[in-house]
C-alpha atoms as a PDB file:
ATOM      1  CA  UNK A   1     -25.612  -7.545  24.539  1.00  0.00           C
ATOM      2  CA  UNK A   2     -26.582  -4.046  25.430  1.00  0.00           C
ATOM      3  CA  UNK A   3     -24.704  -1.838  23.252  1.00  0.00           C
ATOM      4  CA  UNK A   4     -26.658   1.213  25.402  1.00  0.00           C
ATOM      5  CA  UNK A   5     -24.927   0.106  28.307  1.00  0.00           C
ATOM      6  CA  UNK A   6     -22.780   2.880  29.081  1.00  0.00           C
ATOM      7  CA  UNK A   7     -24.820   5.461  26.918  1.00  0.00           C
ATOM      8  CA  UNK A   8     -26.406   7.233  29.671  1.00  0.00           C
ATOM      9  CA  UNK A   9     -22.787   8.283  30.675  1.00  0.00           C
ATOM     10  CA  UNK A  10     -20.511   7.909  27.966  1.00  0.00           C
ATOM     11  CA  UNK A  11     -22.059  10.904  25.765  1.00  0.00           C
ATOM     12  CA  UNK A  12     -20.083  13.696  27.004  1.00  0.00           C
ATOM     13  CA  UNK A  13     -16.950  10.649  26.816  1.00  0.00           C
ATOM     14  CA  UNK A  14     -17.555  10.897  23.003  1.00  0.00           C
ATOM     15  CA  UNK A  15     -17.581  14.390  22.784  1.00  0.00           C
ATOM     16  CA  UNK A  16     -14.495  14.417  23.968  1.00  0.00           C
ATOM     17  CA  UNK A  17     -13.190  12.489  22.360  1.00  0.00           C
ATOM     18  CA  UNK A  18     -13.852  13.768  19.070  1.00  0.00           C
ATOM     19  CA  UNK A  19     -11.481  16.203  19.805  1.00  0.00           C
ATOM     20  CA  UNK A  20      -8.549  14.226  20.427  1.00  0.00           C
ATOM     21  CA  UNK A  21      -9.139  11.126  18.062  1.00  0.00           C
ATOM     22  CA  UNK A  22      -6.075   9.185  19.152  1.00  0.00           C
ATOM     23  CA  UNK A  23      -7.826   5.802  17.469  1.00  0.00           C
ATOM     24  CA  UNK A  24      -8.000   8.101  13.928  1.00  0.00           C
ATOM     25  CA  UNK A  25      -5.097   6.061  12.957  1.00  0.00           C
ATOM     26  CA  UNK A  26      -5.969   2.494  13.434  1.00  0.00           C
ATOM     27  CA  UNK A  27      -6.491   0.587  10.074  1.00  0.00           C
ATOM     28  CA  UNK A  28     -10.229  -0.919  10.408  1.00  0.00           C
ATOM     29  CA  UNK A  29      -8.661  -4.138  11.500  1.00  0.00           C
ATOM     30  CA  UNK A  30      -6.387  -2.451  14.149  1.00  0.00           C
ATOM     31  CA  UNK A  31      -9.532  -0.921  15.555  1.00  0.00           C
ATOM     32  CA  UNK A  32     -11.453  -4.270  15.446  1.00  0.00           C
ATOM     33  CA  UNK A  33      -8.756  -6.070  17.475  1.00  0.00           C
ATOM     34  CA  UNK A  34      -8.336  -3.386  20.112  1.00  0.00           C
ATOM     35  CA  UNK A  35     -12.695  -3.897  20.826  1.00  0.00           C
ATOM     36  CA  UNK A  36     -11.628  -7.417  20.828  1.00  0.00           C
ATOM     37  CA  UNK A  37      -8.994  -6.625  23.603  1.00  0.00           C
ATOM     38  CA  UNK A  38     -11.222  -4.598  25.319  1.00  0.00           C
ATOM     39  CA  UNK A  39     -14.174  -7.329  25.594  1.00  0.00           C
ATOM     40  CA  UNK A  40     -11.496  -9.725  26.917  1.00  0.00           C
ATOM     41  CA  UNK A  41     -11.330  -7.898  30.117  1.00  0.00           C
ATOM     42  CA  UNK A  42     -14.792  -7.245  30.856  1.00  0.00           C
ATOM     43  CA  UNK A  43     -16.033 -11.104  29.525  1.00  0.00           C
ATOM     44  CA  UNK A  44     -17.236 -13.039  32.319  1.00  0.00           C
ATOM     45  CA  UNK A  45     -19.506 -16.351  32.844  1.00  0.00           C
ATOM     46  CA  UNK A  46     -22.893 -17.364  34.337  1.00  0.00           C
ATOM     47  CA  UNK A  47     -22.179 -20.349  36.917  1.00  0.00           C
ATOM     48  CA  UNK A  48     -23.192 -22.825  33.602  1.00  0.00           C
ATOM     49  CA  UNK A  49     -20.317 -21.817  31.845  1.00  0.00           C
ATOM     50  CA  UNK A  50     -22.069 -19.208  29.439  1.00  0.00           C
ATOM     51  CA  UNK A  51     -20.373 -15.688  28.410  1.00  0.00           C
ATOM     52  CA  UNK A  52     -21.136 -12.223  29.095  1.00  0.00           C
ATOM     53  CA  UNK A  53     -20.270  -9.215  28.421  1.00  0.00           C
ATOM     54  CA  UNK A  54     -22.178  -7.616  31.669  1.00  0.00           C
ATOM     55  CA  UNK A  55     -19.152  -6.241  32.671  1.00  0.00           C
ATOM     56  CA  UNK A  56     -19.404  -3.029  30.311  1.00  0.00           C
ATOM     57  CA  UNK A  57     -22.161  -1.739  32.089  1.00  0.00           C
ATOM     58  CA  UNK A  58     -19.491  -1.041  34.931  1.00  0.00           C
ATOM     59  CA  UNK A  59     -18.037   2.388  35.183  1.00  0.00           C
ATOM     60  CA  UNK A  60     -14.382   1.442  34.985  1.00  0.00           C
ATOM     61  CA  UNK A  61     -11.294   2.649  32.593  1.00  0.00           C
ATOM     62  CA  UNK A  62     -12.460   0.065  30.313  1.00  0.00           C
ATOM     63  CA  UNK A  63     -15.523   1.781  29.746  1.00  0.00           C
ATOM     64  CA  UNK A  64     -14.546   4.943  29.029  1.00  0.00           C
ATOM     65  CA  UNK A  65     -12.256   2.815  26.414  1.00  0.00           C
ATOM     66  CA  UNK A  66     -14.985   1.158  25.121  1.00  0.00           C
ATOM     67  CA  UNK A  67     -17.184   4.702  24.870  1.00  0.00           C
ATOM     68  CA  UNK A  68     -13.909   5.960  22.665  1.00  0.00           C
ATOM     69  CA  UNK A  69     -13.787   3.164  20.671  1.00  0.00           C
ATOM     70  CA  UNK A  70     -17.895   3.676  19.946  1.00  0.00           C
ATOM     71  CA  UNK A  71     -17.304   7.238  19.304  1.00  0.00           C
ATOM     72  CA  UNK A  72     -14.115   6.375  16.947  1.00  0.00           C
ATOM     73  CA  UNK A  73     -16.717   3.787  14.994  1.00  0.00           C
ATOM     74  CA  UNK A  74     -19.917   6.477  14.644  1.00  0.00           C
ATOM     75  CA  UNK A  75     -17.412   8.714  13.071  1.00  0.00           C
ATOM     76  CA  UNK A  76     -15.887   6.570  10.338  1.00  0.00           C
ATOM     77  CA  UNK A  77     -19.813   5.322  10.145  1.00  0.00           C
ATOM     78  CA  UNK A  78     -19.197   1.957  10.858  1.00  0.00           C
ATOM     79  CA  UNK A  79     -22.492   1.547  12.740  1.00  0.00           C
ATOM     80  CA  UNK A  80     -23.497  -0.236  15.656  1.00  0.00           C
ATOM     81  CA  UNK A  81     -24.428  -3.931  13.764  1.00  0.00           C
ATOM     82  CA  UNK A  82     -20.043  -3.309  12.951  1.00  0.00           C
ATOM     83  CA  UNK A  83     -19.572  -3.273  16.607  1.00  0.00           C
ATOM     84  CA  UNK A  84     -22.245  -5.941  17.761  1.00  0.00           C
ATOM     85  CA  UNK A  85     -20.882  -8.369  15.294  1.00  0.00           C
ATOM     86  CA  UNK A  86     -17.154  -8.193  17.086  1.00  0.00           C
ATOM     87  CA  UNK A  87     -18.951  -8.553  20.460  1.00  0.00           C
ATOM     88  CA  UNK A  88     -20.652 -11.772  19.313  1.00  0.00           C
ATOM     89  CA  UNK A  89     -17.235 -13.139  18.040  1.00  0.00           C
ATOM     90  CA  UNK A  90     -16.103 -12.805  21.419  1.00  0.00           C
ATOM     91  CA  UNK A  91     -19.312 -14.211  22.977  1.00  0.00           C
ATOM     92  CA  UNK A  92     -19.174 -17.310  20.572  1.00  0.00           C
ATOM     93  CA  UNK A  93     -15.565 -18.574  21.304  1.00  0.00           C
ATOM     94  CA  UNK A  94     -15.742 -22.023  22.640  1.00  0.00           C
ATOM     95  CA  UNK A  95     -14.865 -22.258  26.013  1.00  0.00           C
ATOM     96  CA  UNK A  96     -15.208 -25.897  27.009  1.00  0.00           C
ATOM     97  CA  UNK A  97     -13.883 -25.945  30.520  1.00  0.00           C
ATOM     98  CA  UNK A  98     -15.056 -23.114  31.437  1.00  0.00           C
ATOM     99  CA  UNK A  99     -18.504 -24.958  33.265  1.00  0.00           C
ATOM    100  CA  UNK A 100     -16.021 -27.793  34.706  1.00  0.00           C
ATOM    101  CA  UNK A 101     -13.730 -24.863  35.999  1.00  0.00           C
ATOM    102  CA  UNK A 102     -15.977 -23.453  37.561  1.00  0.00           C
ATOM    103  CA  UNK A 103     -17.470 -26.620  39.236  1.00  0.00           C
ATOM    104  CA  UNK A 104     -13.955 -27.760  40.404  1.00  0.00           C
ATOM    105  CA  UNK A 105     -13.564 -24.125  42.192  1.00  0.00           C
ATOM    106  CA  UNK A 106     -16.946 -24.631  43.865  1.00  0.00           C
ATOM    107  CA  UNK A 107     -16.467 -22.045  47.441  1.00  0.00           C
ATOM    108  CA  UNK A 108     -13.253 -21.680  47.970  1.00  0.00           C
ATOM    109  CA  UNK A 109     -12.028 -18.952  49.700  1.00  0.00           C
ATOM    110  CA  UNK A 110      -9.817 -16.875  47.815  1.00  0.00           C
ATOM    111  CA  UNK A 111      -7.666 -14.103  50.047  1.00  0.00           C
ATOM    112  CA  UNK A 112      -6.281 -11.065  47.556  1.00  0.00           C
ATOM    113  CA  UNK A 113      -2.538  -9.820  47.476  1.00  0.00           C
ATOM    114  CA  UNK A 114      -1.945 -12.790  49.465  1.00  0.00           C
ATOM    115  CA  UNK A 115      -3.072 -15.728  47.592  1.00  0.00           C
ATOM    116  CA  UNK A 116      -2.288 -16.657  43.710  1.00  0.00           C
ATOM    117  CA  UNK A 117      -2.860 -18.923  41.226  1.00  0.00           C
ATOM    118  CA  UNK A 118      -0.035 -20.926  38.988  1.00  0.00           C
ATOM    119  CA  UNK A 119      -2.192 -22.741  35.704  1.00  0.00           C
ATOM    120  CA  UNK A 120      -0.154 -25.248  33.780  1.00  0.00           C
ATOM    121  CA  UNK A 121      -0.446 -28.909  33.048  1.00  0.00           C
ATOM    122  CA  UNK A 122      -1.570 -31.061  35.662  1.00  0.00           C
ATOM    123  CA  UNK A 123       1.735 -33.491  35.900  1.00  0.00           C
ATOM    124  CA  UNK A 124       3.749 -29.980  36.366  1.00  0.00           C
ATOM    125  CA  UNK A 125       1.799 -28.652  38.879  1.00  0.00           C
ATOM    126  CA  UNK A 126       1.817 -32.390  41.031  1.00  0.00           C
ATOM    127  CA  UNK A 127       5.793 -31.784  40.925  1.00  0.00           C
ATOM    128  CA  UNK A 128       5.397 -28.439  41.659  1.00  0.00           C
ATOM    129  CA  UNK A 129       3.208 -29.461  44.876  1.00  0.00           C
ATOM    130  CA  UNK A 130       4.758 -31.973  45.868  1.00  0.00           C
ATOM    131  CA  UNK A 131       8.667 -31.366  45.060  1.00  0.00           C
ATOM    132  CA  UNK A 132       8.336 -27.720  44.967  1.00  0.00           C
ATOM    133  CA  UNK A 133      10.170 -27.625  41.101  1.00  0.00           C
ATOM    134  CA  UNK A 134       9.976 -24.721  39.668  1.00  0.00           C
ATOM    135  CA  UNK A 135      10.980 -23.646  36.529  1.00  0.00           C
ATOM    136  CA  UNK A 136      12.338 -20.256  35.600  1.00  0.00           C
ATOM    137  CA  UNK A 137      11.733 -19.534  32.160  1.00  0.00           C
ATOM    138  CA  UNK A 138      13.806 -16.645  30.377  1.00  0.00           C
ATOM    139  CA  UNK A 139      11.316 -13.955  29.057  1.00  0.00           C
ATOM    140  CA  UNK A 140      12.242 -13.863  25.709  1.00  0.00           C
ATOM    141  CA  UNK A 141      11.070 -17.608  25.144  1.00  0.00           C
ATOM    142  CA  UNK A 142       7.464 -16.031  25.480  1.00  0.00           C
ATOM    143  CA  UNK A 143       7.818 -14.419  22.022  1.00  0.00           C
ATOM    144  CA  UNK A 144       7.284 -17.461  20.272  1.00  0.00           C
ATOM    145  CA  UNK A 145       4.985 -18.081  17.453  1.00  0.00           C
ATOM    146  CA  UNK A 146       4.182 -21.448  18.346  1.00  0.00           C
ATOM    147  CA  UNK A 147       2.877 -20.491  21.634  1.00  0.00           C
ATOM    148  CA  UNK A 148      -1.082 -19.406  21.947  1.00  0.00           C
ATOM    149  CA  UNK A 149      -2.225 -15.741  21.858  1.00  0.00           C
ATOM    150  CA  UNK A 150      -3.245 -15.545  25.573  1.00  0.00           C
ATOM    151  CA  UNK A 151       0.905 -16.757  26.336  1.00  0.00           C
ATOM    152  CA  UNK A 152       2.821 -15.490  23.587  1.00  0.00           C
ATOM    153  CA  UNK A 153       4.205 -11.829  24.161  1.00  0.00           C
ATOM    154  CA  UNK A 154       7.448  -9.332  23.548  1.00  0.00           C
ATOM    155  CA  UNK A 155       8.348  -9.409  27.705  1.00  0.00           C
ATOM    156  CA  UNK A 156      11.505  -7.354  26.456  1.00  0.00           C
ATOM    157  CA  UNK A 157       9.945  -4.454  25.159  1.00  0.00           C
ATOM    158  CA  UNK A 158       6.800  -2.067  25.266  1.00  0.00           C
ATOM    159  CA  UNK A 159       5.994   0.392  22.822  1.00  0.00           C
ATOM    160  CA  UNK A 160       3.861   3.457  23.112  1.00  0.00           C
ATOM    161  CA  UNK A 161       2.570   5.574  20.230  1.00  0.00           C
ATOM    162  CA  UNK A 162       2.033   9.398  19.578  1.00  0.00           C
ATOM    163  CA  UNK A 163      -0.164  10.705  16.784  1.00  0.00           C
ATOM    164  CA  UNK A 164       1.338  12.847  14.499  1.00  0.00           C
ATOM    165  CA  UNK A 165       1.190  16.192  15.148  1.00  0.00           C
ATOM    166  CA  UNK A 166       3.388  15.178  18.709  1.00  0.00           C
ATOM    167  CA  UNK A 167       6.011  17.636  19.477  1.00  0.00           C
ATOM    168  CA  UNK A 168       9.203  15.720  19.981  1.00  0.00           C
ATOM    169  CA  UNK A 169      12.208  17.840  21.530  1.00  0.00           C
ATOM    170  CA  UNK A 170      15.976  16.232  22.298  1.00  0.00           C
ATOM    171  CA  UNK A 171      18.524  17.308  24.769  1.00  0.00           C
ATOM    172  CA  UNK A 172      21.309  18.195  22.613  1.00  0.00           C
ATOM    173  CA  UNK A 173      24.195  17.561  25.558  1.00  0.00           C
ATOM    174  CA  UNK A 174      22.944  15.099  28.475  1.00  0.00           C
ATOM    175  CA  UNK A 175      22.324  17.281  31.549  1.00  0.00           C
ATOM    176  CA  UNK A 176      22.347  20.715  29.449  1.00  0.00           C
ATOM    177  CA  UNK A 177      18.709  21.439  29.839  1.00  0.00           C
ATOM    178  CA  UNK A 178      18.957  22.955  26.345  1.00  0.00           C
ATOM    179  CA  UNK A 179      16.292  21.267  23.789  1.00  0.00           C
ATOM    180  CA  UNK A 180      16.146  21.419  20.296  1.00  0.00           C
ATOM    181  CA  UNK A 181      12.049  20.939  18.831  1.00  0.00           C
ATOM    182  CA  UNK A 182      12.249  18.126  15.685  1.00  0.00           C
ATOM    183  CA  UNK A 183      10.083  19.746  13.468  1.00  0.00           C
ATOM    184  CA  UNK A 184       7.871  17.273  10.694  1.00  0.00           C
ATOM    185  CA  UNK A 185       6.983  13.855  12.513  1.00  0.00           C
ATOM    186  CA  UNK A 186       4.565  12.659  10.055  1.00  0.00           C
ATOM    187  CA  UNK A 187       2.500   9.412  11.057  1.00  0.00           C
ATOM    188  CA  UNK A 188       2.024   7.935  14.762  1.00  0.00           C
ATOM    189  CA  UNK A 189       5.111   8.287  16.090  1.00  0.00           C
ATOM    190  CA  UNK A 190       6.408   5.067  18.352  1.00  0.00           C
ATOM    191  CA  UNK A 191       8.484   4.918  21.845  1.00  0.00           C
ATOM    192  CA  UNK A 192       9.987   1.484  22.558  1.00  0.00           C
ATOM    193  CA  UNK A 193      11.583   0.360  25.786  1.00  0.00           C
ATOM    194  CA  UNK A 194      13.551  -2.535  25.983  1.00  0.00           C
ATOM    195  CA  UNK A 195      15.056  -4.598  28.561  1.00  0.00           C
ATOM    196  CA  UNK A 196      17.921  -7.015  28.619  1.00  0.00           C
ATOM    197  CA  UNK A 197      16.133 -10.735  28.589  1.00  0.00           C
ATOM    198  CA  UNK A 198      15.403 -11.714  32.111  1.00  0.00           C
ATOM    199  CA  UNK A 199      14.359 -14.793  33.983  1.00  0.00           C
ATOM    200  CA  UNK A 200      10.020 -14.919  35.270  1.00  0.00           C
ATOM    201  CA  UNK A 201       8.059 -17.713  37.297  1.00  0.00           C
ATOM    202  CA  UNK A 202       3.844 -16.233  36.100  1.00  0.00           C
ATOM    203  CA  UNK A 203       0.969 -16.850  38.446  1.00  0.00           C
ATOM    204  CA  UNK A 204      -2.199 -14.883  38.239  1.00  0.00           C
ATOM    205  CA  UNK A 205      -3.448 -12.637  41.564  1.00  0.00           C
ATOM    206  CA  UNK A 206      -7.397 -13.426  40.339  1.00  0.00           C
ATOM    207  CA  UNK A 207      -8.908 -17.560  39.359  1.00  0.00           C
ATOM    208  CA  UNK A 208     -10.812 -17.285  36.124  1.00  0.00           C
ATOM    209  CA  UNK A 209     -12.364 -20.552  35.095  1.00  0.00           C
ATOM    210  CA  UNK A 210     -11.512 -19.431  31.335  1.00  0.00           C
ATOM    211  CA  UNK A 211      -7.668 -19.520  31.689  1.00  0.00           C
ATOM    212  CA  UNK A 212      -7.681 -23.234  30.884  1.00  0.00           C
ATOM    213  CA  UNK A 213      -8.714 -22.910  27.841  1.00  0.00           C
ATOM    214  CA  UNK A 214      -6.771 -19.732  27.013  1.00  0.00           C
ATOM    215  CA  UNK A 215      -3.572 -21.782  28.395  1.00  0.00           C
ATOM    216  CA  UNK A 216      -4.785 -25.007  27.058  1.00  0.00           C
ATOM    217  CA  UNK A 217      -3.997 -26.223  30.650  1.00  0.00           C
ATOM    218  CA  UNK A 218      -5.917 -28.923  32.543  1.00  0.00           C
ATOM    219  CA  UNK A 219      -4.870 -28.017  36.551  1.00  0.00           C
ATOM    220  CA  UNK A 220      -3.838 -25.143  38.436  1.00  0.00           C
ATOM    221  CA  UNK A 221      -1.924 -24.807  41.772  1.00  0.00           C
ATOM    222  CA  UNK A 222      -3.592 -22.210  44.436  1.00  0.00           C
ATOM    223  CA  UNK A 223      -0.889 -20.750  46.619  1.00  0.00           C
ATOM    224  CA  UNK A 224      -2.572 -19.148  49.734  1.00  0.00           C
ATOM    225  CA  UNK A 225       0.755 -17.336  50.946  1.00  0.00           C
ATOM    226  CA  UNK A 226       2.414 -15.784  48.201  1.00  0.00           C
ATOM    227  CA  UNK A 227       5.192 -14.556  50.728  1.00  0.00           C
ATOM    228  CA  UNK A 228       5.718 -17.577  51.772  1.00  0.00           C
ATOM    229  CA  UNK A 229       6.966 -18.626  48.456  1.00  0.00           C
ATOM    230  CA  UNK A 230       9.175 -15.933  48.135  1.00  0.00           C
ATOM    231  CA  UNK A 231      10.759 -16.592  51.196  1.00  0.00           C
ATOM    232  CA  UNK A 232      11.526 -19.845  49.854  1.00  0.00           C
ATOM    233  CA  UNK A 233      12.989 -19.404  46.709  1.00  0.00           C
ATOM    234  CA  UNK A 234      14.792 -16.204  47.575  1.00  0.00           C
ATOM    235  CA  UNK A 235      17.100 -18.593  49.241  1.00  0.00           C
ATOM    236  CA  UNK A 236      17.552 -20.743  46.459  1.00  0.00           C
ATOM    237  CA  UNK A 237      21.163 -20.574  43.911  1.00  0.00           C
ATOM    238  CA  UNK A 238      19.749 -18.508  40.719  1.00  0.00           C
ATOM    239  CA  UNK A 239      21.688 -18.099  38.427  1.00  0.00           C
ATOM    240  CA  UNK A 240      20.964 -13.712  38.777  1.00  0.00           C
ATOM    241  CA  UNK A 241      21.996 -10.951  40.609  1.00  0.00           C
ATOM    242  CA  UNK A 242      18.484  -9.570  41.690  1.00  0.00           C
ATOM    243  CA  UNK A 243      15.400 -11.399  42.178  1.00  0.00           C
ATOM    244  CA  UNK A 244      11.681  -8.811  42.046  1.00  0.00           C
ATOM    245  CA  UNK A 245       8.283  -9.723  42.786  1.00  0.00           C
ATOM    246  CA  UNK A 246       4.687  -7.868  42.366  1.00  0.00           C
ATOM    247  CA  UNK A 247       1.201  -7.511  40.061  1.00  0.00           C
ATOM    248  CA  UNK A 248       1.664  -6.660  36.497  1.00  0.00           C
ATOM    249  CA  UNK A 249       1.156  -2.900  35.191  1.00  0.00           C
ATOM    250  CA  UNK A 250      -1.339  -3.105  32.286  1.00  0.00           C
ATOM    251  CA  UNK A 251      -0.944  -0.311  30.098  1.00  0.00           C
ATOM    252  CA  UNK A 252      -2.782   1.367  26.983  1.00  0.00           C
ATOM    253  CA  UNK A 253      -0.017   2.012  24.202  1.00  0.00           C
ATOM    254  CA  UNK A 254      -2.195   4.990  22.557  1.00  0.00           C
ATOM    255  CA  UNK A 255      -3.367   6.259  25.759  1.00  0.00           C
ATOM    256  CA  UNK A 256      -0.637   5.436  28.353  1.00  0.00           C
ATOM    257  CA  UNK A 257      -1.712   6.601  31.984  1.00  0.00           C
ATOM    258  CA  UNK A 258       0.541   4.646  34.532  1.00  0.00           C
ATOM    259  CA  UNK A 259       3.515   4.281  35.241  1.00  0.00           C
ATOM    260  CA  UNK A 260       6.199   1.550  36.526  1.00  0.00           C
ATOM    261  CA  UNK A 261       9.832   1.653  36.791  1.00  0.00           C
ATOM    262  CA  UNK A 262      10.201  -2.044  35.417  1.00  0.00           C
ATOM    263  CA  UNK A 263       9.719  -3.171  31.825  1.00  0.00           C
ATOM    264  CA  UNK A 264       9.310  -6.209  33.391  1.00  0.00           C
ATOM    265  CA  UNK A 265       6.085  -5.611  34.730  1.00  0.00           C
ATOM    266  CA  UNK A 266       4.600  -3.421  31.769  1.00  0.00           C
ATOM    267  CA  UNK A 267       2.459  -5.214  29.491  1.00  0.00           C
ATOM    268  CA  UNK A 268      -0.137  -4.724  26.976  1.00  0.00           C
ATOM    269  CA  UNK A 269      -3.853  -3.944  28.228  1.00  0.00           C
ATOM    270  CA  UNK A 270      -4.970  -7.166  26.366  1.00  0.00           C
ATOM    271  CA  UNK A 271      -3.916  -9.217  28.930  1.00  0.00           C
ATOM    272  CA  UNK A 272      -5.052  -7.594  31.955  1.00  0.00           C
ATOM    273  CA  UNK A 273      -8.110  -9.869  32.630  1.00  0.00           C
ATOM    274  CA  UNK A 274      -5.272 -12.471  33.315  1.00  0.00           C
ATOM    275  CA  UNK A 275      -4.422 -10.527  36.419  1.00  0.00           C
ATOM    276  CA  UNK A 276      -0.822 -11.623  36.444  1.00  0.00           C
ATOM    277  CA  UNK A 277       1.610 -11.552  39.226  1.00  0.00           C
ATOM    278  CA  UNK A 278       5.197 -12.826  38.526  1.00  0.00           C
ATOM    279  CA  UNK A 279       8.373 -13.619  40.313  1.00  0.00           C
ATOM    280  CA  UNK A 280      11.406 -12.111  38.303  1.00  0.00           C
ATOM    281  CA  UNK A 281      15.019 -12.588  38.149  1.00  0.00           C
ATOM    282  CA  UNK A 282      17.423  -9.673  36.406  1.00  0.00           C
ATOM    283  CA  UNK A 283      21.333  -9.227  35.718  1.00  0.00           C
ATOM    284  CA  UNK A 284      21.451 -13.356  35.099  1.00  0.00           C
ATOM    285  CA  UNK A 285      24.390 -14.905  35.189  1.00  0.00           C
ATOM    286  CA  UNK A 286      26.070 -15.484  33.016  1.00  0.00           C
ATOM    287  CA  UNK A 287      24.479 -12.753  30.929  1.00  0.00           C
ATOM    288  CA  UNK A 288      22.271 -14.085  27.496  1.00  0.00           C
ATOM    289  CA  UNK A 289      21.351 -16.352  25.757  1.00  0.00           C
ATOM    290  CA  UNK A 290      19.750 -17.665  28.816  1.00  0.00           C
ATOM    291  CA  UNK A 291      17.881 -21.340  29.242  1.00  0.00           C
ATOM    292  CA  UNK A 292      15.341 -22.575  31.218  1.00  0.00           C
ATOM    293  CA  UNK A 293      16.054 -22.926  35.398  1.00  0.00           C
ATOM    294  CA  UNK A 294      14.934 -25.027  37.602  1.00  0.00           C
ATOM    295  CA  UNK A 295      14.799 -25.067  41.423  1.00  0.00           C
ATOM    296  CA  UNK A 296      13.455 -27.533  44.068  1.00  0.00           C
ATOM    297  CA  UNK A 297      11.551 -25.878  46.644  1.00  0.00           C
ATOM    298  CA  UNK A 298      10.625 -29.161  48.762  1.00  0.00           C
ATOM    299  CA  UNK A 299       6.812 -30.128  49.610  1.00  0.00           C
ATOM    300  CA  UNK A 300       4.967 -26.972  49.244  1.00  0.00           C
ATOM    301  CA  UNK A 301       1.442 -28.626  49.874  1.00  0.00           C
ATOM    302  CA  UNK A 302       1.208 -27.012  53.231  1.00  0.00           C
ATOM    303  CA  UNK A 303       0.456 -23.581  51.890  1.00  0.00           C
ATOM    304  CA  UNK A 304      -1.026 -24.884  48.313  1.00  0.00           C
ATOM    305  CA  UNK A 305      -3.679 -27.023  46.998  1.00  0.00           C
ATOM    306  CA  UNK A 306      -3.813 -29.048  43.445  1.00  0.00           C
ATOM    307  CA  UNK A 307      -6.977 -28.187  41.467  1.00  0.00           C
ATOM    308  CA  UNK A 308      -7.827 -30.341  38.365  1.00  0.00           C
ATOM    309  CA  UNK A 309     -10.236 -30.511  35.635  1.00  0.00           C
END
């Protein structure tokens, strides 16, 4: 992998940075796992199944990530053989779909912001087809140890951090416009949000032949008319007030630089290679703890086709 990729335009990047070293913080194995993040969404494959990393010689936010990170690394002198030895971790993961998936994709014509892709076992995603069941899973289930990395995630909250040295000012009466400065924040200084637990149906708005083995899934269902499905559930009995759809808002939590009204569609930048659009249901009734949902859509396969390993 070319570690002098982005070199010929990251320079200035680095000089930047140096003067705003929001990674300074990050323990050695906090910085290690945020390169390993930021490989995830540039990895790709050659059509016989091998990984690249060909992606970071792309001029896109994840580059000028990646130059930070670099910079962040020359300055505690970690070297590049530090930083080509994380890239190679990625590169050597076993990924042994990822050929098949790619195979079993072959042409197809994929439409985007219209068409998606649900991944899950192959007997749920017959049912799915052919009954149109479809479960609604309460978010908070997703923050479960037992699930894999590429699943498991807090979907009620997202944090954001400051480094010290942040000034921090409160409203002392609600609509005053009168602030008082806290003086003395010492360390990064964290932001939550949190939401009330919700229920989500998660598709992706991209096909990537290594979310099989990510999932540990052996099918997938492509839906070429995302609208169409809304349609259809919309007028199905939930068990909530509201029902949202759209693409999830990936977001950087020591350089935040979007926006989105809904928790529900923040998440962590380590995901965003997954590309994921969701369906999601708020104000449930009755209110939490909440358990799984399911509806019955009817034959679906007019709109959808069943792809299997």
């Amino acid at each position: 992998m070319a570690l002098s990729a982005v070199a010929a335009y990251s320079d200035d990047w680095r000089t930047q940075y140096a003067k705003s070293r929001y990674l300074e913080f990050l323990s050695i194995d906090e910085l290690r796992k945020r390169y390993v993040d930021l490989l995830d969404n540039v990895l790709a494959f050659h059509p016989d199944g091998r990984p690249h990393l060909q992606g970071m010689s792309a001029d896109t936010g994840w580059t000028r990530r990646v130059a930070d990170l670099w910079a962040e690394a020359d300055l505690r002198r970690h070297g590049r053989h530090w930083l080509k030895d994380v890239e190679q971790s990625v590169l050597d993961r076993p990924y042994a779909n990822v050929k098949r998936a790619i195979e079993v994709w072959g042409d197809r014509p994929f439409t985007p912001e219209r068409d998606i892709i649900k991944y899950g076992r192959r007997d749920h995603m017959a049912d799915l087809l052919e009954r149109g069941r479809l479960r609604l899973t309460p978010a908070l289930s997703y923050d479960d140890p037992s699930l894999n990395a590429a699943i498991r995630d807090a979907e009620l909250e997202f944090s954001i951090f400051f480094p010290p040295g942040t000034k921090l000012r409160v409203e002392l009466e609600p609509g005053s416009k009168v602030f008082h400065d806290i003086p003395g924040i010492q360390g990064l200084l964290k932001h939550s949000n949190r939401c009330e637990d919700y229920y989500v149906f998660c598709a992706s708005a991209i096909f990537d032949p290594r979310a099989f083995d990510e999932f540990g899934y052996d099918a997938c269902l492509l839906i070429h008319n995302c609208e169409k499905l809304i349609e259809l559930i919309k007028v199905q009995p939930v068990p909530a007030r509201s029902i949202s759809a759209g693409s999830t808002v990936y977001l950087d939590p020591y350089m935040p630089h979007r926006k989105t009204d809904s928790i529900q569609l923040m998440k962590h930048f380590r995901y965003e290679y997954q590309r994921e659009w969701r369906i999601f249901w708020t104000d449930p009734l009755p209110p939490p703890p909440l358990q799984p949902f399911f509806i019955e859509l009817g034959r679906i396969s007019s709109f959808c086709e069943l792809i299997t390993l």
